[in-house]
N, C-alpha and C. Protein backbone atom coordinates (compact mmCIF):
# COMPACT_ATOMS: atom_id res chain seq x y z
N UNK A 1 31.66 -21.19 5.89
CA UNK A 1 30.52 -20.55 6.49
C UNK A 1 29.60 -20.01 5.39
N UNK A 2 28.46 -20.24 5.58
CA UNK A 2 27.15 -19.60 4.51
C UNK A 2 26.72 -18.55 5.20
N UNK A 3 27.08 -17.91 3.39
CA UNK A 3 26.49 -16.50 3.41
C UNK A 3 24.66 -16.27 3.74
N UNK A 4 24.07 -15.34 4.52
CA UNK A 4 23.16 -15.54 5.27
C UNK A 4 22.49 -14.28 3.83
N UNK A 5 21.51 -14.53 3.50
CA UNK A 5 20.66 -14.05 2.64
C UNK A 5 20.54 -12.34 2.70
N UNK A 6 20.88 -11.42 1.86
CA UNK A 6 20.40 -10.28 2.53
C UNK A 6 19.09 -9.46 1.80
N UNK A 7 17.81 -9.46 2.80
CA UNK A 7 17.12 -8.60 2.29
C UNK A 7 17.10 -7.45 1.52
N UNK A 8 17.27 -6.99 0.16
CA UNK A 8 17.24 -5.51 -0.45
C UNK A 8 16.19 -4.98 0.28
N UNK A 9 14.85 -4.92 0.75
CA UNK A 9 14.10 -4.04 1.13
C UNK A 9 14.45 -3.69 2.27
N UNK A 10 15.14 -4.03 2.92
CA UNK A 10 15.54 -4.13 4.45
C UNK A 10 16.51 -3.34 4.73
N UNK A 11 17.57 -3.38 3.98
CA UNK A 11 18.84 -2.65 3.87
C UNK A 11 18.26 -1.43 3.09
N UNK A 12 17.62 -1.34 2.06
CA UNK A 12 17.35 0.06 1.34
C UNK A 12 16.57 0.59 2.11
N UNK A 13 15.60 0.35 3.07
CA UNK A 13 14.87 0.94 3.85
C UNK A 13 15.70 1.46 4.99
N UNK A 14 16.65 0.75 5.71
CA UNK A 14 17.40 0.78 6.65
C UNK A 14 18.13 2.44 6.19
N UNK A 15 19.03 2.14 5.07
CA UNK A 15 19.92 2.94 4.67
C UNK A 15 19.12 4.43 3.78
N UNK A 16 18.13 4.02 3.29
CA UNK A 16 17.12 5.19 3.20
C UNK A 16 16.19 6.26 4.39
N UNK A 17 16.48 5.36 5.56
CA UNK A 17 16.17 6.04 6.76
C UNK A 17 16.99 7.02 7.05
N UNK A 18 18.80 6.43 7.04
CA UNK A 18 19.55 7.31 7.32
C UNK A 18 19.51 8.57 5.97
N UNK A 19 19.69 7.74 5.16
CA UNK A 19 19.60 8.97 4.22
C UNK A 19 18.92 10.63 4.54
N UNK A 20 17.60 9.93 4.67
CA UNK A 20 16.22 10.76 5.02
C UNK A 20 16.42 11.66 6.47
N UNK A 21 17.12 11.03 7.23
CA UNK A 21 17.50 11.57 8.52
C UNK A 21 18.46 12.74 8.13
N UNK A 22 19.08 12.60 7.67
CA UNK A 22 20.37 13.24 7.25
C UNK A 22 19.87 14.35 6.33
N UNK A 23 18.97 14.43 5.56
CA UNK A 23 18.19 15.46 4.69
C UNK A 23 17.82 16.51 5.82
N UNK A 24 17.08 15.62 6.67
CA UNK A 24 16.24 16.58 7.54
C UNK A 24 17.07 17.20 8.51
N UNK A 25 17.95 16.75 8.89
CA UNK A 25 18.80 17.62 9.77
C UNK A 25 19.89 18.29 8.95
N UNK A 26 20.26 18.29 7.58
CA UNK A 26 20.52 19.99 7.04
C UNK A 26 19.97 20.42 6.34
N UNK A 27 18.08 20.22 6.61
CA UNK A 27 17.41 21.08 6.12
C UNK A 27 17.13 22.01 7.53
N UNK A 28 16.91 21.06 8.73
CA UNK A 28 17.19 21.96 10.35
C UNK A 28 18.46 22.72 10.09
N UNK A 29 19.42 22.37 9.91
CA UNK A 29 20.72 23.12 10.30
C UNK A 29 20.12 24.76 9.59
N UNK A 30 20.21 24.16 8.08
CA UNK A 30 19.59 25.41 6.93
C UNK A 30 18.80 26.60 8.01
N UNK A 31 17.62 25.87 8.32
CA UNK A 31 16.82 26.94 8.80
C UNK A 31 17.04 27.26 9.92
N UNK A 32 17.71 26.55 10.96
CA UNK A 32 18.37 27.59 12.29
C UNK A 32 19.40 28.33 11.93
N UNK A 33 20.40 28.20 11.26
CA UNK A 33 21.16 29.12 10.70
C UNK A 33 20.75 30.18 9.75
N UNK A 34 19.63 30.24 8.88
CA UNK A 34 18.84 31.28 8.29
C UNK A 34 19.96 30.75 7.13
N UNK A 35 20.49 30.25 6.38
CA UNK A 35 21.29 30.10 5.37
C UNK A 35 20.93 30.89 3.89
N UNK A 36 19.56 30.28 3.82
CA UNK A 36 18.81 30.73 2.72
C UNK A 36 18.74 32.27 2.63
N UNK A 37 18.11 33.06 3.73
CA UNK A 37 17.93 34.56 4.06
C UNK A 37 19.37 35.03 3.80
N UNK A 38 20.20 34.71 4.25
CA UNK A 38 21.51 35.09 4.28
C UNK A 38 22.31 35.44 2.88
N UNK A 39 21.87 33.80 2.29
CA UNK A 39 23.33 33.24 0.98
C UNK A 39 22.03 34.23 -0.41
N UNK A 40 20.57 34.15 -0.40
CA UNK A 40 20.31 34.64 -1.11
C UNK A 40 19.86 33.27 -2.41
N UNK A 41 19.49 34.02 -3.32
CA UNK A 41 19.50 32.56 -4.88
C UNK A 41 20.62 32.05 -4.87
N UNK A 42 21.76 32.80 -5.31
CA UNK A 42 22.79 32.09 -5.33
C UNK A 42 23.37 31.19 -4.19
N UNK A 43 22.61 31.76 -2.72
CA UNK A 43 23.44 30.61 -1.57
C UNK A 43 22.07 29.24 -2.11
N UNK A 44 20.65 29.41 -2.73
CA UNK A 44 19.99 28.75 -2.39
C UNK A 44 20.21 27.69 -3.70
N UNK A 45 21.03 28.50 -4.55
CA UNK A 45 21.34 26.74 -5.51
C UNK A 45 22.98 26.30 -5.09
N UNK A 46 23.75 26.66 -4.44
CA UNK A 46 24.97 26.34 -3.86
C UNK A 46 24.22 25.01 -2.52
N UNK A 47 23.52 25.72 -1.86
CA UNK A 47 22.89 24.51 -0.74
C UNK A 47 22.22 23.56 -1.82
N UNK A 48 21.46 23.56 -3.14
CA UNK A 48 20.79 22.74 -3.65
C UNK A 48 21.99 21.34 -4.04
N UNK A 49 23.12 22.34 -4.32
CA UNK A 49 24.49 21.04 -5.32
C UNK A 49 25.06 20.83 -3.66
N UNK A 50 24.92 21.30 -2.72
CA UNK A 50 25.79 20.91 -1.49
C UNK A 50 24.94 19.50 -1.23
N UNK A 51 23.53 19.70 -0.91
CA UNK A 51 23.15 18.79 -0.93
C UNK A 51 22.67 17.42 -1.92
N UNK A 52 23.12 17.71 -2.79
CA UNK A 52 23.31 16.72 -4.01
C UNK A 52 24.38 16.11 -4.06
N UNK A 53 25.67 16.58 -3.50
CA UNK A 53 26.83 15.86 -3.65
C UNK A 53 27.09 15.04 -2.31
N UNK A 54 26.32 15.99 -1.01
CA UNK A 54 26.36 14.97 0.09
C UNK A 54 25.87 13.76 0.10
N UNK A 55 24.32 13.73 -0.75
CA UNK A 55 23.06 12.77 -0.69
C UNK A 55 24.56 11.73 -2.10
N UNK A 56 25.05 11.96 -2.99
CA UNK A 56 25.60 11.12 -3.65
C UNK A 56 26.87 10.66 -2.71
N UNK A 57 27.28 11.17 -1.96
CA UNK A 57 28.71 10.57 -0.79
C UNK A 57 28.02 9.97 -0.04
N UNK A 58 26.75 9.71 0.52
CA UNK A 58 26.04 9.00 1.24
C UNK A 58 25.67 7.57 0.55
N UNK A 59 25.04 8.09 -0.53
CA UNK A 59 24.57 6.53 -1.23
C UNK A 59 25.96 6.07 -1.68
N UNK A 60 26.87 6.68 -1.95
CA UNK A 60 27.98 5.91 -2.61
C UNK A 60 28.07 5.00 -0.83
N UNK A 61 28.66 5.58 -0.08
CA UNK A 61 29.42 4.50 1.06
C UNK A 61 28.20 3.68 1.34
N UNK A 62 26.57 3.96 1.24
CA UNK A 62 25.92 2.92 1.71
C UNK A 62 25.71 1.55 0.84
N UNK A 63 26.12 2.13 -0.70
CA UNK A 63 26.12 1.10 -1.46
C UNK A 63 27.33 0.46 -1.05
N UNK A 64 28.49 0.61 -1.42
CA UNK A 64 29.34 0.23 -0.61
C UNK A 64 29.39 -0.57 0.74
N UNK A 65 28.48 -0.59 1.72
CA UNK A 65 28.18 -1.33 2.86
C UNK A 65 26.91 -2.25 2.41
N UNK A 66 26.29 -2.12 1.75
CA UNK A 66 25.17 -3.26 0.88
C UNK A 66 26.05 -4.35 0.16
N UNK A 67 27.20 -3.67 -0.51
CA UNK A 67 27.62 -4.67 -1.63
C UNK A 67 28.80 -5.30 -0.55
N UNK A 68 29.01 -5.03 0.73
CA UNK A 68 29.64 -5.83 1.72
C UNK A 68 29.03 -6.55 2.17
N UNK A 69 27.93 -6.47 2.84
CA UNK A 69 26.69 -7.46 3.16
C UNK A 69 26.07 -8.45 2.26
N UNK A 70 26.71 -8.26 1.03
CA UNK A 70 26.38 -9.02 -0.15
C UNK A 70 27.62 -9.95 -0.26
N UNK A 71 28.56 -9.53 0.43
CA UNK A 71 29.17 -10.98 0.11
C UNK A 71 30.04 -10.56 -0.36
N UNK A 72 30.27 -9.30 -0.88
CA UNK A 72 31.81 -8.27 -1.73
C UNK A 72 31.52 -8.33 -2.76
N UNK A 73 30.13 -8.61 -2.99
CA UNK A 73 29.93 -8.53 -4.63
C UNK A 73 28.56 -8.56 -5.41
N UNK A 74 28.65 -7.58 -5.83
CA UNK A 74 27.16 -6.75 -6.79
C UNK A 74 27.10 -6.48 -8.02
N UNK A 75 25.84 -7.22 -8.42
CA UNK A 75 25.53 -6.73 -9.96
C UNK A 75 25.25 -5.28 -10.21
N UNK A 76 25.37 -4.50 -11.40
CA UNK A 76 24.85 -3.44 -11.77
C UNK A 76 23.28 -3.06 -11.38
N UNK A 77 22.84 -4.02 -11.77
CA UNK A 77 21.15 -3.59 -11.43
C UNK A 77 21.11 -3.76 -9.67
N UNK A 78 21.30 -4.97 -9.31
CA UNK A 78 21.20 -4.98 -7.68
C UNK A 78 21.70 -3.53 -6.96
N UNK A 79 22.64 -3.48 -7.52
CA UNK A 79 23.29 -1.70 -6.83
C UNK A 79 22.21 -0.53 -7.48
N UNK A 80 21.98 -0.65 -8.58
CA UNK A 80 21.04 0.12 -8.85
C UNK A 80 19.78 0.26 -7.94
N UNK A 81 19.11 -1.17 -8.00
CA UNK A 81 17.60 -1.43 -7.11
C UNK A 81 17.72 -0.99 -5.46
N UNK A 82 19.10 -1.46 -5.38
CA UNK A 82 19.58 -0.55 -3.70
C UNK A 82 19.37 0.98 -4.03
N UNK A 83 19.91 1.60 -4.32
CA UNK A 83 20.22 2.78 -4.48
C UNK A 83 18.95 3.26 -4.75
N UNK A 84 18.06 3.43 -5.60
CA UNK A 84 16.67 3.52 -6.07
C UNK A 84 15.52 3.14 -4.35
N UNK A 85 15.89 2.24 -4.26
CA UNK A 85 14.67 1.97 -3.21
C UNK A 85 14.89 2.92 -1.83
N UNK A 86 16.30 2.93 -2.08
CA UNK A 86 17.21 3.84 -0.82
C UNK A 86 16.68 5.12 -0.77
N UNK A 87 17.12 5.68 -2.11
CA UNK A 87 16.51 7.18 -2.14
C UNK A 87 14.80 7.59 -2.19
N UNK A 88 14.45 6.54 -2.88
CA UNK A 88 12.51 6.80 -2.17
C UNK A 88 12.59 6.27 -1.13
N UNK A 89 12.77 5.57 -0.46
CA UNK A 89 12.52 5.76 1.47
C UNK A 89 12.84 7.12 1.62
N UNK A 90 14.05 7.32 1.72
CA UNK A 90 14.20 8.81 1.85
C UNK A 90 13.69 9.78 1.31
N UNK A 91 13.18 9.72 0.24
CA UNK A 91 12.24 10.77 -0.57
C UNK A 91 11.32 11.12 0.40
N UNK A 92 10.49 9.80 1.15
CA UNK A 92 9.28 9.40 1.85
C UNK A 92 9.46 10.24 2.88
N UNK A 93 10.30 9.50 3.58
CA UNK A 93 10.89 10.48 5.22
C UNK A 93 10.76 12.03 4.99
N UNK A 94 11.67 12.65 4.13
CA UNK A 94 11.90 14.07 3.67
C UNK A 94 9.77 14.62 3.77
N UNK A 95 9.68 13.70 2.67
CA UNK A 95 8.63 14.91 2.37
C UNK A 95 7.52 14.66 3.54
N UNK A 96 7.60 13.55 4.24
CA UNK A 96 6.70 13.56 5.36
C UNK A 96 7.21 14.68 6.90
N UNK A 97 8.82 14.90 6.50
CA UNK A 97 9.23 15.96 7.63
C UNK A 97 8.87 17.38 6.86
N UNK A 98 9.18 17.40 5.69
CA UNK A 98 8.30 18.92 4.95
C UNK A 98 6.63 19.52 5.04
N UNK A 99 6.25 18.42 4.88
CA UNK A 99 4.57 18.42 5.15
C UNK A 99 4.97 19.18 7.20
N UNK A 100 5.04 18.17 7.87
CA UNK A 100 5.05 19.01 9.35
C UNK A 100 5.57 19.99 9.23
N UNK A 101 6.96 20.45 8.66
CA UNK A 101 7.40 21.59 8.89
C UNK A 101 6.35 22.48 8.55
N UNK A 102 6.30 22.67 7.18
CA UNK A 102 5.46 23.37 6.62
C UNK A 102 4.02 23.73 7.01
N UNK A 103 3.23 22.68 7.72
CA UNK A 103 2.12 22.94 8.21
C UNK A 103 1.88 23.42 10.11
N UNK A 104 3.08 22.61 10.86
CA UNK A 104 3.26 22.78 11.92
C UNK A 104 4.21 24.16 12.40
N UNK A 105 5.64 23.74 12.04
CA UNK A 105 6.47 24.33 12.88
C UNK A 105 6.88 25.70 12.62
N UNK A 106 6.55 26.11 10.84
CA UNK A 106 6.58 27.37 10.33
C UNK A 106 5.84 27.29 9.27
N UNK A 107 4.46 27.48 9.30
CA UNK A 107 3.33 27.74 7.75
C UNK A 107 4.00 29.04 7.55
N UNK A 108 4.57 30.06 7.62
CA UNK A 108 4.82 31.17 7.35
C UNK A 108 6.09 31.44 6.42
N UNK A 109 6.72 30.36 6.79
CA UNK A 109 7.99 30.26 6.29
C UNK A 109 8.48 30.24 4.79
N UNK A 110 7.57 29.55 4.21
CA UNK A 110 8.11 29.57 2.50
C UNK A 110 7.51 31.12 1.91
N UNK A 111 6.79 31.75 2.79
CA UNK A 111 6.54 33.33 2.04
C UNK A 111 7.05 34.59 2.65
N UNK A 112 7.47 34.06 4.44
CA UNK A 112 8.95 34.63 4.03
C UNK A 112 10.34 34.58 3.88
N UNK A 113 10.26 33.83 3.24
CA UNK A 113 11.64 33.06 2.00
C UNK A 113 11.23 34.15 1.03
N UNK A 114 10.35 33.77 0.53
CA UNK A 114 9.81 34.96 -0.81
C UNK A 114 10.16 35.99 -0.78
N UNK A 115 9.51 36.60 0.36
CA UNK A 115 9.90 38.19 0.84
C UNK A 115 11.03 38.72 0.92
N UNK A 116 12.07 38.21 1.10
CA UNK A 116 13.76 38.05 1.83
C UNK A 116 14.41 38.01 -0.06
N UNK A 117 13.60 37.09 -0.52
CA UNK A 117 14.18 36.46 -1.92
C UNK A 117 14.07 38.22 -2.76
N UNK A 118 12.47 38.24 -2.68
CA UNK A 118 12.16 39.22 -3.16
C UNK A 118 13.11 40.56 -3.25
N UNK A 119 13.30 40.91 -1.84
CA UNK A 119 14.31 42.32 -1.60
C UNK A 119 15.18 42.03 -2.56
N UNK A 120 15.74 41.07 -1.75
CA UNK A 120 17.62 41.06 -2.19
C UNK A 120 17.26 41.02 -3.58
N UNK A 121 16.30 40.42 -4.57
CA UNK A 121 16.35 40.48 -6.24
C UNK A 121 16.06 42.22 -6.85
N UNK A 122 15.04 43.10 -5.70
CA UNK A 122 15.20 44.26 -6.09
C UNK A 122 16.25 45.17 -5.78
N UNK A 123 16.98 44.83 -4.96
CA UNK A 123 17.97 45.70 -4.37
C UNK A 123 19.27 45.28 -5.29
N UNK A 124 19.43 44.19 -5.68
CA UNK A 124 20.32 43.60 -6.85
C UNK A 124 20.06 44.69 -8.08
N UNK A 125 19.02 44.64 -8.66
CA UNK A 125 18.69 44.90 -9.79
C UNK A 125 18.59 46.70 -9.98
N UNK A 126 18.07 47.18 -8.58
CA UNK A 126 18.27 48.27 -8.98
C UNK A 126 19.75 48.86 -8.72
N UNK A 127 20.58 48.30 -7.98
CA UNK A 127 22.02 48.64 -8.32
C UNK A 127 22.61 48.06 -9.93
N UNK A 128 22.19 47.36 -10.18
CA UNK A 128 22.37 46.66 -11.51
C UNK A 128 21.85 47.41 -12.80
N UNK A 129 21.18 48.99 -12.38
CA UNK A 129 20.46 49.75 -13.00
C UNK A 129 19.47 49.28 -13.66
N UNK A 130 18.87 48.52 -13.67
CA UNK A 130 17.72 47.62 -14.25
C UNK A 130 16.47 48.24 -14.29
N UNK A 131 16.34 48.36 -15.53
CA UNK A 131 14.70 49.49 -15.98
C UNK A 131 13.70 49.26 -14.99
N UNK A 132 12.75 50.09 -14.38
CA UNK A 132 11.91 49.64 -13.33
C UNK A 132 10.67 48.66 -13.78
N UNK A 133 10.19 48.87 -15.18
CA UNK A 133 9.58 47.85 -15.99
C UNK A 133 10.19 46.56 -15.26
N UNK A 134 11.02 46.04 -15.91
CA UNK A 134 11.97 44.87 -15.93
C UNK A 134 12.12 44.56 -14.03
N UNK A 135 12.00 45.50 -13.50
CA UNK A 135 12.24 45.21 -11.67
C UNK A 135 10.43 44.58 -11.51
N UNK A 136 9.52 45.55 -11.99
CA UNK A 136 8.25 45.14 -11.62
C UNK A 136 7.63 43.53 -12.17
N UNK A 137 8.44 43.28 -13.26
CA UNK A 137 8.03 42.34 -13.78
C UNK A 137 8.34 41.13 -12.92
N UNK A 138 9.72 40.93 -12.23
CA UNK A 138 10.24 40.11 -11.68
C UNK A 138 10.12 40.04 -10.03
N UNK A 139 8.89 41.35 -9.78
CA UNK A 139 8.26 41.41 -8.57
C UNK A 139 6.60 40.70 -8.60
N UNK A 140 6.16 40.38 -9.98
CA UNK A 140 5.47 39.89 -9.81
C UNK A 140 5.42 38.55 -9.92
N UNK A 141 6.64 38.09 -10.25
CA UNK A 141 6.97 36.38 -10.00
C UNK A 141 6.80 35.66 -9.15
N UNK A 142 7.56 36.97 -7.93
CA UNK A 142 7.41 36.11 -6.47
C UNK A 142 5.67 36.12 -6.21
N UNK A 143 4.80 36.88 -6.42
CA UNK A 143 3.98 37.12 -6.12
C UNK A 143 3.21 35.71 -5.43
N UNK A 144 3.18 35.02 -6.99
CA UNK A 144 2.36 33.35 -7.24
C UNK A 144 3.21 32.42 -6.44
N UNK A 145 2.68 32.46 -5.22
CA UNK A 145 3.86 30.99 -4.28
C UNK A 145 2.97 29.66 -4.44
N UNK A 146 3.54 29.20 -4.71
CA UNK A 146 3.48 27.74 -5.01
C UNK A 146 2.54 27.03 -3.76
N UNK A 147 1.80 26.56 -3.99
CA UNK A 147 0.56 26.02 -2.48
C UNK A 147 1.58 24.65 -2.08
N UNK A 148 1.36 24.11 -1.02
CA UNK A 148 1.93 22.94 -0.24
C UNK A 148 2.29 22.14 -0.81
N UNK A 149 0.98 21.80 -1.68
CA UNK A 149 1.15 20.39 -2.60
C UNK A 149 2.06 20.83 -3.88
N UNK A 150 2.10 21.82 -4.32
CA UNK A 150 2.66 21.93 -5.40
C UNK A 150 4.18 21.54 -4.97
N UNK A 151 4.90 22.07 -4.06
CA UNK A 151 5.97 22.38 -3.70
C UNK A 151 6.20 20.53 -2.88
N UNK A 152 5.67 19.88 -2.33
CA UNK A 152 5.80 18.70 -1.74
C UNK A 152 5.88 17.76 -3.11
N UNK A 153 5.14 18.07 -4.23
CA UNK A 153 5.13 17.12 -5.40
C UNK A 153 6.58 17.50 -6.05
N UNK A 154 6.54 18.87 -6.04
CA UNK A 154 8.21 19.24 -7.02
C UNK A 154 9.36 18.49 -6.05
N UNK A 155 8.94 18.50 -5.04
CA UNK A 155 10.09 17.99 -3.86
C UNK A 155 10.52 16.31 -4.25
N UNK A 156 9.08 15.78 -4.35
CA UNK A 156 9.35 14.21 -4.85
C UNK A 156 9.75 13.61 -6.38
N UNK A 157 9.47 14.70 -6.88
CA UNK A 157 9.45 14.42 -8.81
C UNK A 157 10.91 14.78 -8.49
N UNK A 158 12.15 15.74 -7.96
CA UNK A 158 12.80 16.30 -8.24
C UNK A 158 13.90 14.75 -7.36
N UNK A 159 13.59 14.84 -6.36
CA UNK A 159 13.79 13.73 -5.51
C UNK A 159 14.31 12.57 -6.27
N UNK A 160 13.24 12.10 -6.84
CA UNK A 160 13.36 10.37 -7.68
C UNK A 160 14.39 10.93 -8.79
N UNK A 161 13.90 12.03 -10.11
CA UNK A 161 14.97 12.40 -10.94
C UNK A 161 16.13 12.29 -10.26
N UNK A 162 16.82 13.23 -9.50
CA UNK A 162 17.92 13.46 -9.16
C UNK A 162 18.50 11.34 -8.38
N UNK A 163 17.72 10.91 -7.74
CA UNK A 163 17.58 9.84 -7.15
C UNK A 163 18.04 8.70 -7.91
N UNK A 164 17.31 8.65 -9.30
CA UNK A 164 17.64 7.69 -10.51
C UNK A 164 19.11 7.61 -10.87
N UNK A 165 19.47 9.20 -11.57
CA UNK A 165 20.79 9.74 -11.85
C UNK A 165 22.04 9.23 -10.89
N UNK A 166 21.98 9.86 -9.61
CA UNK A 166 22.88 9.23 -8.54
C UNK A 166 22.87 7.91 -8.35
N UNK A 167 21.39 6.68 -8.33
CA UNK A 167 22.00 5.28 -8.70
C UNK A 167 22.64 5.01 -9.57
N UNK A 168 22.19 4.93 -10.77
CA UNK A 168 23.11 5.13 -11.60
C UNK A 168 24.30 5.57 -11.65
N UNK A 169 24.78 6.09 -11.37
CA UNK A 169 26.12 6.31 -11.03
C UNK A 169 26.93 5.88 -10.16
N UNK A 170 26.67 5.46 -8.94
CA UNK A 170 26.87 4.90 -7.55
C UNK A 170 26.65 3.56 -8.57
N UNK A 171 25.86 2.98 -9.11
CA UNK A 171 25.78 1.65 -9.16
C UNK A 171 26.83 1.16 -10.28
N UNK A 172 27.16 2.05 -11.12
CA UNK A 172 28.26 1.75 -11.59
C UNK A 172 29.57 2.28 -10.79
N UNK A 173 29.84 2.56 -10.03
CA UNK A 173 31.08 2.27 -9.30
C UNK A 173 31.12 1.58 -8.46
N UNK A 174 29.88 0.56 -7.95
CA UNK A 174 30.07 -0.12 -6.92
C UNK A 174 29.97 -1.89 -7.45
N UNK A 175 29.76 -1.84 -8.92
CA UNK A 175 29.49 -3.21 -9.43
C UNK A 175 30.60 -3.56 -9.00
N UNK A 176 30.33 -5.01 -8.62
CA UNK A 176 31.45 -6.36 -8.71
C UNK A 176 31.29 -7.44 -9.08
N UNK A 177 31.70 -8.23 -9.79
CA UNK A 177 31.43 -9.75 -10.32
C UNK A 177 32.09 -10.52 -9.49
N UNK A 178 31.84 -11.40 -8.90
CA UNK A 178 32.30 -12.23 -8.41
C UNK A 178 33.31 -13.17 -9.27
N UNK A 179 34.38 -13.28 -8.97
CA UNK A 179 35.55 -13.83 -9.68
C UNK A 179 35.77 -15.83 -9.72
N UNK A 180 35.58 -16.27 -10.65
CA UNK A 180 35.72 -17.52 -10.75
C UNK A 180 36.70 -17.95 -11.02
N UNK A 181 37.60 -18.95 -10.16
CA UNK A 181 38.61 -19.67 -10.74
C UNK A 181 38.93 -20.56 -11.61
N UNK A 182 39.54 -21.02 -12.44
CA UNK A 182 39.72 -21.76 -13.59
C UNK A 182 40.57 -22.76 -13.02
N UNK A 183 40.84 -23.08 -12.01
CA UNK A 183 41.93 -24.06 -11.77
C UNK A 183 41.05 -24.96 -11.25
N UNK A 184 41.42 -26.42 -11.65
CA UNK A 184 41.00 -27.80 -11.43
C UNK A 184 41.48 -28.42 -10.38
């Protein structure tokens, strides 16, 4: 039986959908649960590696189901070019559900993140006895919030970086050479 051709754009789009789906619903979960308000900086780079190691257990099994559809067997770069095209679809999806969020369902929302961020860093610090100099200084950080675009561009630059790294890696555990026999 012949193997039936498989589209890379088709499957990375396919599997970058789910990806992208999957972003957006625990970035929903995140914000109906208030996670962020709650966990604080430290919950908000714990959710950053939660979701870095999920988004890499995802591309690993989808590469994994590409390099099955392939026949049981993938070059380094092909797993790479999967993986890569996978995670910008999903980059795409994400930041086109951030743009609505952000403009639709809560414009209010990333300043008060700030506000919430803000406390808990003064209420830290002044138990931490921290000179009030040194408190004011780090009250005027939050001040400068980042406009839409700034924060939608860090979202995609951060996206592809992190995106590259995880093919790369996924694509070296998912290479296979196809095995040739020597017998006549």
């Amino acid at each position: 039986m012949e193997q039936k051709p498989v589209s890379l754009w088709k499957s990375s789009l396919t599997y970058g959908i789910y990806l992208g789906l999957i972003s957006i619903l625990l970035s929903v979960i995140i914000y109906i649960t208030g996670l962020i308000e709650k966990l604080g900086l430290m919950g908000t780079a714990l959710i950053g590696i939660a979701s870095l190691v999920l988004t890499f257990v995802f591309l690993l099994i989808f590469s994994k189901n590409y390099r099955k559809e392939m026949g049981g067997y993938i070059s380094f770069s092909d797993a790479f070019q999967f993986g890569l095209l996978a995670i910008l679809f999903s980059v795409i999806l994400s930041t086109v559900y951030n743009y609505i969020f952000h403009t639709l369902i809560d414009p209010e929302y990333t300043k008060n993140i700030m506000m919430v961020m803000q406390q808990k860093t003064i209420t830290y610090m002044e138990n931490a006895g921290v000179p009030e100099t040194q408190i004011d200084k780090a009250i005027e950080k939050f001040e400068d919030l980042p406009s839409l675009w700034d924060t939608l561009r860090q979202g995609i630059v951060s996206g592809l970086i992190s995106g590259v790294i995880l093919s790369l890696i996924t694509a070296a555990i998912v290479k296979k050479k196809e095995e040739f026999s020597t017998e006549i």
